[in-house]
Protein backbone atom coordinates (compact mmCIF):
# COMPACT_ATOMS: atom_id res chain seq x y z
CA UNK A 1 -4.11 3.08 -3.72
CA UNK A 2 -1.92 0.40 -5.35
CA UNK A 3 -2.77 -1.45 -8.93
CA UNK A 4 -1.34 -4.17 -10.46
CA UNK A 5 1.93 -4.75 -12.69
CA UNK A 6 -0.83 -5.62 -15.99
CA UNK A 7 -2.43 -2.34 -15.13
CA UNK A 8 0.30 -0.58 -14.34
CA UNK A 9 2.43 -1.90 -17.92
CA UNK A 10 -1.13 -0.58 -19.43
CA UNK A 11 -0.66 2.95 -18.27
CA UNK A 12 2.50 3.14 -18.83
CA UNK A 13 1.93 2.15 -23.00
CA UNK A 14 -0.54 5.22 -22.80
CA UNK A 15 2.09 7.57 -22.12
CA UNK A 16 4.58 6.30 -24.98
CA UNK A 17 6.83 3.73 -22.41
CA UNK A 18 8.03 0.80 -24.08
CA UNK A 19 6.85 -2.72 -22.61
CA UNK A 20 6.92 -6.50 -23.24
CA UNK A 21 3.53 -7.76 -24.48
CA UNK A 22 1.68 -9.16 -22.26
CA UNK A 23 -2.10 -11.04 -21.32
CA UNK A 24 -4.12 -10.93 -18.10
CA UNK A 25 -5.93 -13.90 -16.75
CA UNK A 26 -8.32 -14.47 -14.60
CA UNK A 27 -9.60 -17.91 -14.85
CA UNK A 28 -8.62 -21.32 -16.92
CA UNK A 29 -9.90 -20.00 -20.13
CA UNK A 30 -8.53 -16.73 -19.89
CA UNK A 31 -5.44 -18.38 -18.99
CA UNK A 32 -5.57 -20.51 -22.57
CA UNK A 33 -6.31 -17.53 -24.79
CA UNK A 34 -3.51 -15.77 -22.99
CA UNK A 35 -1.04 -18.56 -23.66
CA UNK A 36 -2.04 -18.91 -27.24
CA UNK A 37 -1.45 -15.23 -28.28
CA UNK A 38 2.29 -15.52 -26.86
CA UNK A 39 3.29 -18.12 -28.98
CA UNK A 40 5.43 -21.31 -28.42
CA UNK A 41 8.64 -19.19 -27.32
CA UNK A 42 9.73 -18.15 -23.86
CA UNK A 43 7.17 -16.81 -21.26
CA UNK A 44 7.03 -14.74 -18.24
CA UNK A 45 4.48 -15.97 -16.17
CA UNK A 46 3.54 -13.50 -12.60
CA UNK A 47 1.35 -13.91 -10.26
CA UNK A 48 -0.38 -10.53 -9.54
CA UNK A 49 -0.21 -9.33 -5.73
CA UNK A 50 0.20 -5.84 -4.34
CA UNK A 51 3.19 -7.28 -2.62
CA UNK A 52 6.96 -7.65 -3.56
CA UNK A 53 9.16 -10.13 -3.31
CA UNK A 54 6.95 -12.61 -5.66
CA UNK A 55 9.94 -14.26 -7.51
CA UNK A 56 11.45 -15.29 -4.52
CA UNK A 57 7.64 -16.17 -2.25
CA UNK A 58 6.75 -19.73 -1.80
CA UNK A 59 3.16 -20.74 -2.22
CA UNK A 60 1.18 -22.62 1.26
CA UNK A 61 1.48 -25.94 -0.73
CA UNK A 62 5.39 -26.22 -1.37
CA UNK A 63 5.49 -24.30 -5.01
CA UNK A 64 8.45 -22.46 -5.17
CA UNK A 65 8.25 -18.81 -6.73
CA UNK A 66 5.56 -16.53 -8.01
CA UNK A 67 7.35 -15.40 -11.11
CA UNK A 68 8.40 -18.36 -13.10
CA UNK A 69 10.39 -17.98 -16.76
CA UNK A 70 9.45 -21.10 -18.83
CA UNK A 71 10.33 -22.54 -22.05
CA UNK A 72 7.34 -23.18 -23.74
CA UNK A 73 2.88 -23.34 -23.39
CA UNK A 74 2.93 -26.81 -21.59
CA UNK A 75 5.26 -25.24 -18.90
CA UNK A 76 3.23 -21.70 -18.99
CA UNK A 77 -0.13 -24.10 -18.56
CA UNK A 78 1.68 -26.15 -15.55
CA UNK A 79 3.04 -23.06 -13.61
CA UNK A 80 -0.18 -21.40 -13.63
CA UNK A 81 -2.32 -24.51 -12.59
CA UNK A 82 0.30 -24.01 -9.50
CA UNK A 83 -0.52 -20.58 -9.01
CA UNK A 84 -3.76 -19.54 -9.98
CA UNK A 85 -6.11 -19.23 -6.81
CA UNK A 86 -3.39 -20.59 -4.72
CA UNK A 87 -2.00 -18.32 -1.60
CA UNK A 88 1.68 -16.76 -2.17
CA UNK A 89 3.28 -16.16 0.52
CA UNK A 90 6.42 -12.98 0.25
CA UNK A 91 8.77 -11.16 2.83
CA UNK A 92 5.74 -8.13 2.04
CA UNK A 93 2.67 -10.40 2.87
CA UNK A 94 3.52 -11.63 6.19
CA UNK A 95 2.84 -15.68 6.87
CA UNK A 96 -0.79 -15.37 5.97
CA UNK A 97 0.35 -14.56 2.40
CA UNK A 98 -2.44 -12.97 -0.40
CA UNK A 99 -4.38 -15.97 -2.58
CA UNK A 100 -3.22 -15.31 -6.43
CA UNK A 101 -6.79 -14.45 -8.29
CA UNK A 102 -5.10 -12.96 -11.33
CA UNK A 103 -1.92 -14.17 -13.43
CA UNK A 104 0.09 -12.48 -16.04
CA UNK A 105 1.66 -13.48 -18.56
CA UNK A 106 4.52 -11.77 -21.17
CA UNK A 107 6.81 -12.52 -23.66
CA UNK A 108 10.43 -12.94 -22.63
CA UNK A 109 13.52 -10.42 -23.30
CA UNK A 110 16.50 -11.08 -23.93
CA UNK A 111 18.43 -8.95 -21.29
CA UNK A 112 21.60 -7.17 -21.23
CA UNK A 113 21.54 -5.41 -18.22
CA UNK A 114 18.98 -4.44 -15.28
CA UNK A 115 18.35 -0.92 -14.22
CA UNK A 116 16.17 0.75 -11.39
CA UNK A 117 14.37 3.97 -12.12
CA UNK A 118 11.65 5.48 -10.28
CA UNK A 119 9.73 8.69 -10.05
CA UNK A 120 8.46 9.40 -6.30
CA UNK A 121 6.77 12.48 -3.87
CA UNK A 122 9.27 13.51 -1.62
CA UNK A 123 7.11 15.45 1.19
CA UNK A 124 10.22 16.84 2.89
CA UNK A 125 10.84 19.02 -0.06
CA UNK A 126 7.20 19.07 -1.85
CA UNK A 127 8.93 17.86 -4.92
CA UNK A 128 8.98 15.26 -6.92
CA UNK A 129 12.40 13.28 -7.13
CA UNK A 130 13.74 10.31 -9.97
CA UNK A 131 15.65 7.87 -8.38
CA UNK A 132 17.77 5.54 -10.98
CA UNK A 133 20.24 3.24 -10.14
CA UNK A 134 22.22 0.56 -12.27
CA UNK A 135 21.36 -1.98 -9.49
CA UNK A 136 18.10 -2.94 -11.30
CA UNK A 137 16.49 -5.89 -10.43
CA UNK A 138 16.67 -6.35 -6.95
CA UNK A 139 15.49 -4.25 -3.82
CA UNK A 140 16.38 -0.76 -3.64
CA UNK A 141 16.33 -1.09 -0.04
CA UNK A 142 19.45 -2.75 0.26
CA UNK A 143 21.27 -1.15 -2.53
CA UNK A 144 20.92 1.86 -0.35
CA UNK A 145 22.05 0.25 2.39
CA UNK A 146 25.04 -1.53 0.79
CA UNK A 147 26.04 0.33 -1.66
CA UNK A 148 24.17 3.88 -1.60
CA UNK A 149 26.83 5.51 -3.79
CA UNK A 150 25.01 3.69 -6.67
CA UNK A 151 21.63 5.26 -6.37
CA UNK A 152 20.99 8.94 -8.44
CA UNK A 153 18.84 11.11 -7.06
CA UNK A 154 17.57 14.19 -9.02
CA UNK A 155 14.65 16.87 -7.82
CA UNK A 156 12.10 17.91 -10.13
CA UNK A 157 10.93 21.47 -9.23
CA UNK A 158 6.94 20.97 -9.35
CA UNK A 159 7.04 24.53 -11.43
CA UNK A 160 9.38 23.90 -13.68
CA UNK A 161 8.56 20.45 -14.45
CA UNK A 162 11.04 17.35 -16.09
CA UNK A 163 13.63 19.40 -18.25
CA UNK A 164 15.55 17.63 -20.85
CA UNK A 165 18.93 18.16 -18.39
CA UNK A 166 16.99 15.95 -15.99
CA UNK A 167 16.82 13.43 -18.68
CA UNK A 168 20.64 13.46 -19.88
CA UNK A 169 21.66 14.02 -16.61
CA UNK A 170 20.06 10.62 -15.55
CA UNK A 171 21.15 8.68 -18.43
CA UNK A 172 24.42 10.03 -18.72
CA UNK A 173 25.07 8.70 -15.24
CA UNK A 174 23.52 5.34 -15.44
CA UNK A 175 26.03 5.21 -18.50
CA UNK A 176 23.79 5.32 -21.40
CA UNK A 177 25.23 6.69 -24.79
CA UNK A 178 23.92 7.82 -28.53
CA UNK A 179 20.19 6.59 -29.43
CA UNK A 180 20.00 4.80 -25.88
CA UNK A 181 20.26 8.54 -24.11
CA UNK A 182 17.33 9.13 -26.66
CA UNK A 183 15.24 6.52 -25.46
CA UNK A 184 15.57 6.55 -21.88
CA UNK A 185 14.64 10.39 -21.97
CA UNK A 186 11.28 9.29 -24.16
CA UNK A 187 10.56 6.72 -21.46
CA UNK A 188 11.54 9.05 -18.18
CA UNK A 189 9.28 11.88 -19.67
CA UNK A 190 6.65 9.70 -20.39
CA UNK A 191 7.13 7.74 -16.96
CA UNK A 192 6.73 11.90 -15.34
CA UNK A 193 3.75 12.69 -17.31
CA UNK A 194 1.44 10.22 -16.06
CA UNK A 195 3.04 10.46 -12.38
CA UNK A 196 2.01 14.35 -12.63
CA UNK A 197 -1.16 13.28 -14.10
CA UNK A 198 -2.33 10.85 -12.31
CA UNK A 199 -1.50 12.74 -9.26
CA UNK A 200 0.72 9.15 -8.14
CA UNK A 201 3.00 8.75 -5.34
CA UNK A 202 5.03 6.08 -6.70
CA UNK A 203 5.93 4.92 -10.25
CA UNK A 204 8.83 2.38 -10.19
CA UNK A 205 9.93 0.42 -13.04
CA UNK A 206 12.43 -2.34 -11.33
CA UNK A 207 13.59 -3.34 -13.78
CA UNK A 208 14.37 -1.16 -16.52
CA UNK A 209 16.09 -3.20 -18.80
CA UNK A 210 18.48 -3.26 -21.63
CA UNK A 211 18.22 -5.61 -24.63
CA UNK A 212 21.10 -7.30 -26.50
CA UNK A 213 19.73 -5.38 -29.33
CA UNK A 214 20.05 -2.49 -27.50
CA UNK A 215 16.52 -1.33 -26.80
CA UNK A 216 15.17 0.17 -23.33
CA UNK A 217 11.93 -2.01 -21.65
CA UNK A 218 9.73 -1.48 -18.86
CA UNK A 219 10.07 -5.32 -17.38
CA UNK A 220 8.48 -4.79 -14.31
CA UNK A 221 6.38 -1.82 -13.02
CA UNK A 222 4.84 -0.56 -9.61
CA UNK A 223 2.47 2.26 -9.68
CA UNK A 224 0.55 3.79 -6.49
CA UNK A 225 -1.69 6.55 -6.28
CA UNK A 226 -2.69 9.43 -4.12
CA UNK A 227 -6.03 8.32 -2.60
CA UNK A 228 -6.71 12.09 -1.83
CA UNK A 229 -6.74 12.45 -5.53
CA UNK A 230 -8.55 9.74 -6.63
CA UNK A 231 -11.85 11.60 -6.75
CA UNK A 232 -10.47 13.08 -10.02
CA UNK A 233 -9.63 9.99 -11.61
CA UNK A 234 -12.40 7.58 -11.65
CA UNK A 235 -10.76 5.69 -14.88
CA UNK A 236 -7.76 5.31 -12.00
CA UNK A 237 -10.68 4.13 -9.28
CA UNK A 238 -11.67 1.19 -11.47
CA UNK A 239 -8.42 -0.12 -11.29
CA UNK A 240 -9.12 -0.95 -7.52
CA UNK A 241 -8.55 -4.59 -6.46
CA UNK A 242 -10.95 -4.98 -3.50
CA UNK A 243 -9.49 -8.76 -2.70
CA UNK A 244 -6.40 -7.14 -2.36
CA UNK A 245 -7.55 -4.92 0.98
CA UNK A 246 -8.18 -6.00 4.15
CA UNK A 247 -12.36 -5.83 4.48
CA UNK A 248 -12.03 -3.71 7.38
CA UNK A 249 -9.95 -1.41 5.50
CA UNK A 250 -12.62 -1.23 2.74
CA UNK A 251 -15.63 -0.78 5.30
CA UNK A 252 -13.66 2.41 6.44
CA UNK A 253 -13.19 3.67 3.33
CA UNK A 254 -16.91 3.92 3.11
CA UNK A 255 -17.79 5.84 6.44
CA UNK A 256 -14.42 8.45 5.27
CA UNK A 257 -12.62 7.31 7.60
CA UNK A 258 -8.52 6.50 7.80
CA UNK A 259 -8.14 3.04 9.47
CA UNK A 260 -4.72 0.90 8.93
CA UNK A 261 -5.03 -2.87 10.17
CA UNK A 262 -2.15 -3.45 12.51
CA UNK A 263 -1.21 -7.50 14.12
CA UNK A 264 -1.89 -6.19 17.99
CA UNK A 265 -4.63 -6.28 20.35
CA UNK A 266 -5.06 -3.27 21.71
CA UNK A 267 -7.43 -0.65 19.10
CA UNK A 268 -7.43 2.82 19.42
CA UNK A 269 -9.53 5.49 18.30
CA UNK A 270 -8.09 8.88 17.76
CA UNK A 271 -8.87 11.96 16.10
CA UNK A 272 -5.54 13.40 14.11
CA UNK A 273 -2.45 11.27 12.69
CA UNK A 274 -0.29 12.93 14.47
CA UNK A 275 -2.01 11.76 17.78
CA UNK A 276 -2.66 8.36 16.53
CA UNK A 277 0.93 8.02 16.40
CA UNK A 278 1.71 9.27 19.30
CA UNK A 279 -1.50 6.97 21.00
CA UNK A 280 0.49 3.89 19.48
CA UNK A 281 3.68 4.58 20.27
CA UNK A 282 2.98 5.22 23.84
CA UNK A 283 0.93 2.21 24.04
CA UNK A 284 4.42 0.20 23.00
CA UNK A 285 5.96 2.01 25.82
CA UNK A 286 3.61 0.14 28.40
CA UNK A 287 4.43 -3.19 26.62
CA UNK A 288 1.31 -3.46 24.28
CA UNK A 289 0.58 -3.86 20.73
CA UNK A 290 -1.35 -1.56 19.00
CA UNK A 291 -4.20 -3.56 16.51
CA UNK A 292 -4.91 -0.63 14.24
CA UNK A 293 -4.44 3.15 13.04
CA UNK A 294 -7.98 4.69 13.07
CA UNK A 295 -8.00 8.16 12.70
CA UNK A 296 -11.98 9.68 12.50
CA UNK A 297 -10.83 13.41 11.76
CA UNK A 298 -11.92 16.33 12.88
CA UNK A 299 -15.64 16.11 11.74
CA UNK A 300 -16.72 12.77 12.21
CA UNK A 301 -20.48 12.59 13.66
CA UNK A 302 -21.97 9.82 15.59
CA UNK A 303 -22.56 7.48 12.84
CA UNK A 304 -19.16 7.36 12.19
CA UNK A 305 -17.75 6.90 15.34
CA UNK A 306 -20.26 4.03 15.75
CA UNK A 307 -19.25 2.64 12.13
CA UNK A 308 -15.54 3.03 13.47
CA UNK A 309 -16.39 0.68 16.76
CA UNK A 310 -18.17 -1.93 14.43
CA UNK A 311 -15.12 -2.09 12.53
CA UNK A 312 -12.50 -1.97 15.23
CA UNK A 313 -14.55 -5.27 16.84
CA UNK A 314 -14.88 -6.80 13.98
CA UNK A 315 -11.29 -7.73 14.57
CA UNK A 316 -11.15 -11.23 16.46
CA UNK A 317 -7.38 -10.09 17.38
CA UNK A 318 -8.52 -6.93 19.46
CA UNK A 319 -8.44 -7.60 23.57
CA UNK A 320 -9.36 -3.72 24.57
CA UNK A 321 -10.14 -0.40 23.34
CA UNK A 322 -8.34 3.13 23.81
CA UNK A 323 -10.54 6.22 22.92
CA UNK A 324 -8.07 9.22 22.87
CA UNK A 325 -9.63 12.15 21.26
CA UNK A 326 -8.50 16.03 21.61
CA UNK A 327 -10.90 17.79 21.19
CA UNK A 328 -11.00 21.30 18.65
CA UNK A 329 -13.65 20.86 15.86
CA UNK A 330 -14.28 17.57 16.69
CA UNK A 331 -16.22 18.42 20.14
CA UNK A 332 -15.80 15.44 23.03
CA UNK A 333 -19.89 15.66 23.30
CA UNK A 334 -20.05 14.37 20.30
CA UNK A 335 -17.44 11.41 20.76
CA UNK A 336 -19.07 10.58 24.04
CA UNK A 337 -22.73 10.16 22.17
CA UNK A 338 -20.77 8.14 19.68
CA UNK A 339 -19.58 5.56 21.99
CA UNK A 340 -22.93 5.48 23.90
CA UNK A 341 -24.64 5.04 20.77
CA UNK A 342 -21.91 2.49 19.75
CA UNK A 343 -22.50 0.77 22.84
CA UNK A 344 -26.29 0.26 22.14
CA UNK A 345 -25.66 -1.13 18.76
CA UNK A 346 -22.44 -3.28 19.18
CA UNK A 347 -22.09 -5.28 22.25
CA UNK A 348 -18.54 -4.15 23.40
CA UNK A 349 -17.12 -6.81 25.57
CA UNK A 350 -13.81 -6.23 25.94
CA UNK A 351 -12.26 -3.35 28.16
CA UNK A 352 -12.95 0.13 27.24
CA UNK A 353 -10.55 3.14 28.81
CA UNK A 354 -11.61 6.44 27.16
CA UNK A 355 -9.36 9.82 27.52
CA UNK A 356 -11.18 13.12 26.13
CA UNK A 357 -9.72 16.73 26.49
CA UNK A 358 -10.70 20.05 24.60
CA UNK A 359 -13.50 21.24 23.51
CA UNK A 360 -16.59 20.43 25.46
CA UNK A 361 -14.90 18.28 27.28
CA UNK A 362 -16.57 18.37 30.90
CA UNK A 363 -19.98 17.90 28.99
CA UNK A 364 -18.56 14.36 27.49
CA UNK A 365 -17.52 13.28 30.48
CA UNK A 366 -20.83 13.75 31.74
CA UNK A 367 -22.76 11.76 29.28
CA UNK A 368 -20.27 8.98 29.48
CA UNK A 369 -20.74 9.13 33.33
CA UNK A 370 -24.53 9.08 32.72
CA UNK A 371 -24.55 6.55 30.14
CA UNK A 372 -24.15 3.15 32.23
CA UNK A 373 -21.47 1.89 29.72
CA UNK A 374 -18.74 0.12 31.28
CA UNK A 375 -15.71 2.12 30.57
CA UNK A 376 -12.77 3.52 32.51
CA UNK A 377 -12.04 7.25 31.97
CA UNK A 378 -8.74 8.60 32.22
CA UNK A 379 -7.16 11.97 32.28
CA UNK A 380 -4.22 11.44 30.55
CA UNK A 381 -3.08 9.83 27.46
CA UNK A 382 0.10 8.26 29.84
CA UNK A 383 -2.64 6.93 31.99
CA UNK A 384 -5.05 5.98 29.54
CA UNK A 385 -2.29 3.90 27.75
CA UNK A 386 -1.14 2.34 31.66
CA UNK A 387 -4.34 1.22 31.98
CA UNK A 388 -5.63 -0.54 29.08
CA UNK A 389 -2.54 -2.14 28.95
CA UNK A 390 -2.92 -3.78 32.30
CA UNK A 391 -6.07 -4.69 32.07
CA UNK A 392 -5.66 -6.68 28.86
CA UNK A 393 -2.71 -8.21 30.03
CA UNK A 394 -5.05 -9.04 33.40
CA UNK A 395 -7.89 -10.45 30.79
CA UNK A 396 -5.43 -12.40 29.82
């Protein structure tokens, strides 16, 4: 679950980091009071989108930039008549680009230099790791491709916790000195409190900056969050920005299960990541595109297989169906009712190829036999995959 940079800049003041001051706005009048409590001086105003790239994204009507530095209120009021409720487009959003529904607006710094400085879950190693760099400012994507010699990485043992050699060891190598060192270790242990917390994935701060009178701010911040763990945090859960997730996304959130919009046509319905993956990839094999990610577990019932086949039609991109399910405590009985049942309630007309092995498997393929929907069984994932790609490329 992602938030935005206002909430984000919000937790992070909780937990002692230093940040510019800033307003939220949602609407013209929000945007006036916001303007008014920043004064007449330089301001920041951001367009807030779970997306990067902002400063450099061009809006559908010509507007250049969703992070604009202006001089003064007039110029504040102007750039966010350009960008409030308009659609941003970013190197993140793809060309259909997310409409702007809430701005942001900060005071200015006066900078000295930009750092990068993150805290993330490396799964490899079930640790946490900081990553800092003194390439702030810009994507650390590319510095590691460029110039990877300029990114610091440092483990964080999830028993022992952020040490204060972390801390010096970090700023000593980003080439802090004296009451600097002393800041940035106030700001890194604050930054790893709320990541531990919170139970996040990602805090990023990008960039970290330095003043000309030598004080450390958070300009910019990214924050994302285990959904797993959001149970545990519902003052974390109101932070969700439903406008910012794909509907579909949202309705599967609802019925538990894990569904991932994708730009193909061909859907598939799989229980276990691991297979979805493998469903997709073999899919691009045979030349298609897969439309979505749609795992439904290991104990999904009828209802939710039905709930997944609502959702996986409800996208006008999707040309044909692959069912691929394994099955171990999710018995295939129970996926075949699902799709009869499914069938009944949503009309499916596009093709339908359906693979089921495991666990009552022989009893599924009965009541799929029995069940007059039109559907074409296969026996293997290879030939399930050969086959729906054919015949949406022969609906075609």
């Amino acid at each position: 679950m992602n938030i935005h940079e206002y909430q984000a800049k919000r937790l992070l003041q909780e937990y002692g980091v230093p940040v510019p001051r800033g307003y939220a706005a949602t609407n013209s009048r929000e945007v006036e009071t916001a303007i008014s409590h920043l004064g007449d001086d330089m301001i920041v105003v951001k367009a807030q989108i779970h997306a990067g790239g902002r400063g450099k994204g061009t809006f559908t009507d010509g507007y250049k930039g969703g992070v604009k530095v202006v001089k003064n209120r007039e110029e504040a009021q102007e750039a966010a008549n350009h960008m409030l409720d308009n659609t941003l487009v970013t190197a993140q959003t793809g060309p259909e680009g997310r409409k702007v529904q809430t701005l942001y607006f900060t005071e200015a710094c006066d900078i000295d230099h930009e750092y990068y400085l993150a805290i993330v879950l490396d799964r490899e190693t079930a640790q946490s790791v900081i990553i800092a760099s003194t390439e702030g400012g810009m994507d650390i994507e590319a510095v590691a491709e460029k110039t990877p010699e300029k990114i610091i990485r440092v483990p964080i043992s999830p028993t022992m916790g952020l040490r204060h050699y972390h801390c010096r060891r970090v700023a000593f190598a980003l080439g802090f000195a004296g009451d600097q060192v002393k800041q940035f270790a106030r700001i890194l242990t604050g930054l790893y409190k709320m990541f531990w917390e919170k139970n996040a994935m990602l805090v990023e701060i990008n960039p970290l900056v330095t003043t000309k009178q030598g004080q450390l701010i958070a300009l910019d911040a990214k924050v994302s969050f285990d959904s797993n763990a959001i149970f545990q945090h519902p003052e974390i859960q109101q932070l969700r920005d439903l406008n910012e997730e794909d509907p579909k996304e949202i309705e599967a959130s609802k019925h538990n299960l894990a569904y991932i919009a994708l730009d193909g046509n061909i859907a598939c319905m799989v229980n276990g990541a691991g297979l979805a993956m493998a469903t997709m990839d073999i899919i691009q094999s045979f030349g298609g595109s897969p439309a979505n990610f749609l795992d439904v577990g290991g104990g999904a019932n009828e209802d939710q297989v039905t709930a997944a086949f609502k959702i996986i039609l409800s996208d006008p991109n999707v040309k044909g169906i692959l069912v691929n399910i394994f099955g171990g405590i999710m018995k295939c009985d129970v996926i075949a009712n699902g799709i009869v049942a499914a069938a009944k309630n949503v009309e499916i007309k596009v093709p339908l190829v359906v693979r089921l092995e495991g666990t009552n498997v022989e009893a599924g393929k009965k009541i799929l036999r029995e069940s007059g929907v039109a559907l074409t069984p296969a026996d293997s994932l290879v030939q399930a995959a050969e086959i729906i790609v054919e015949q949406v490329k022969n609906a075609d």
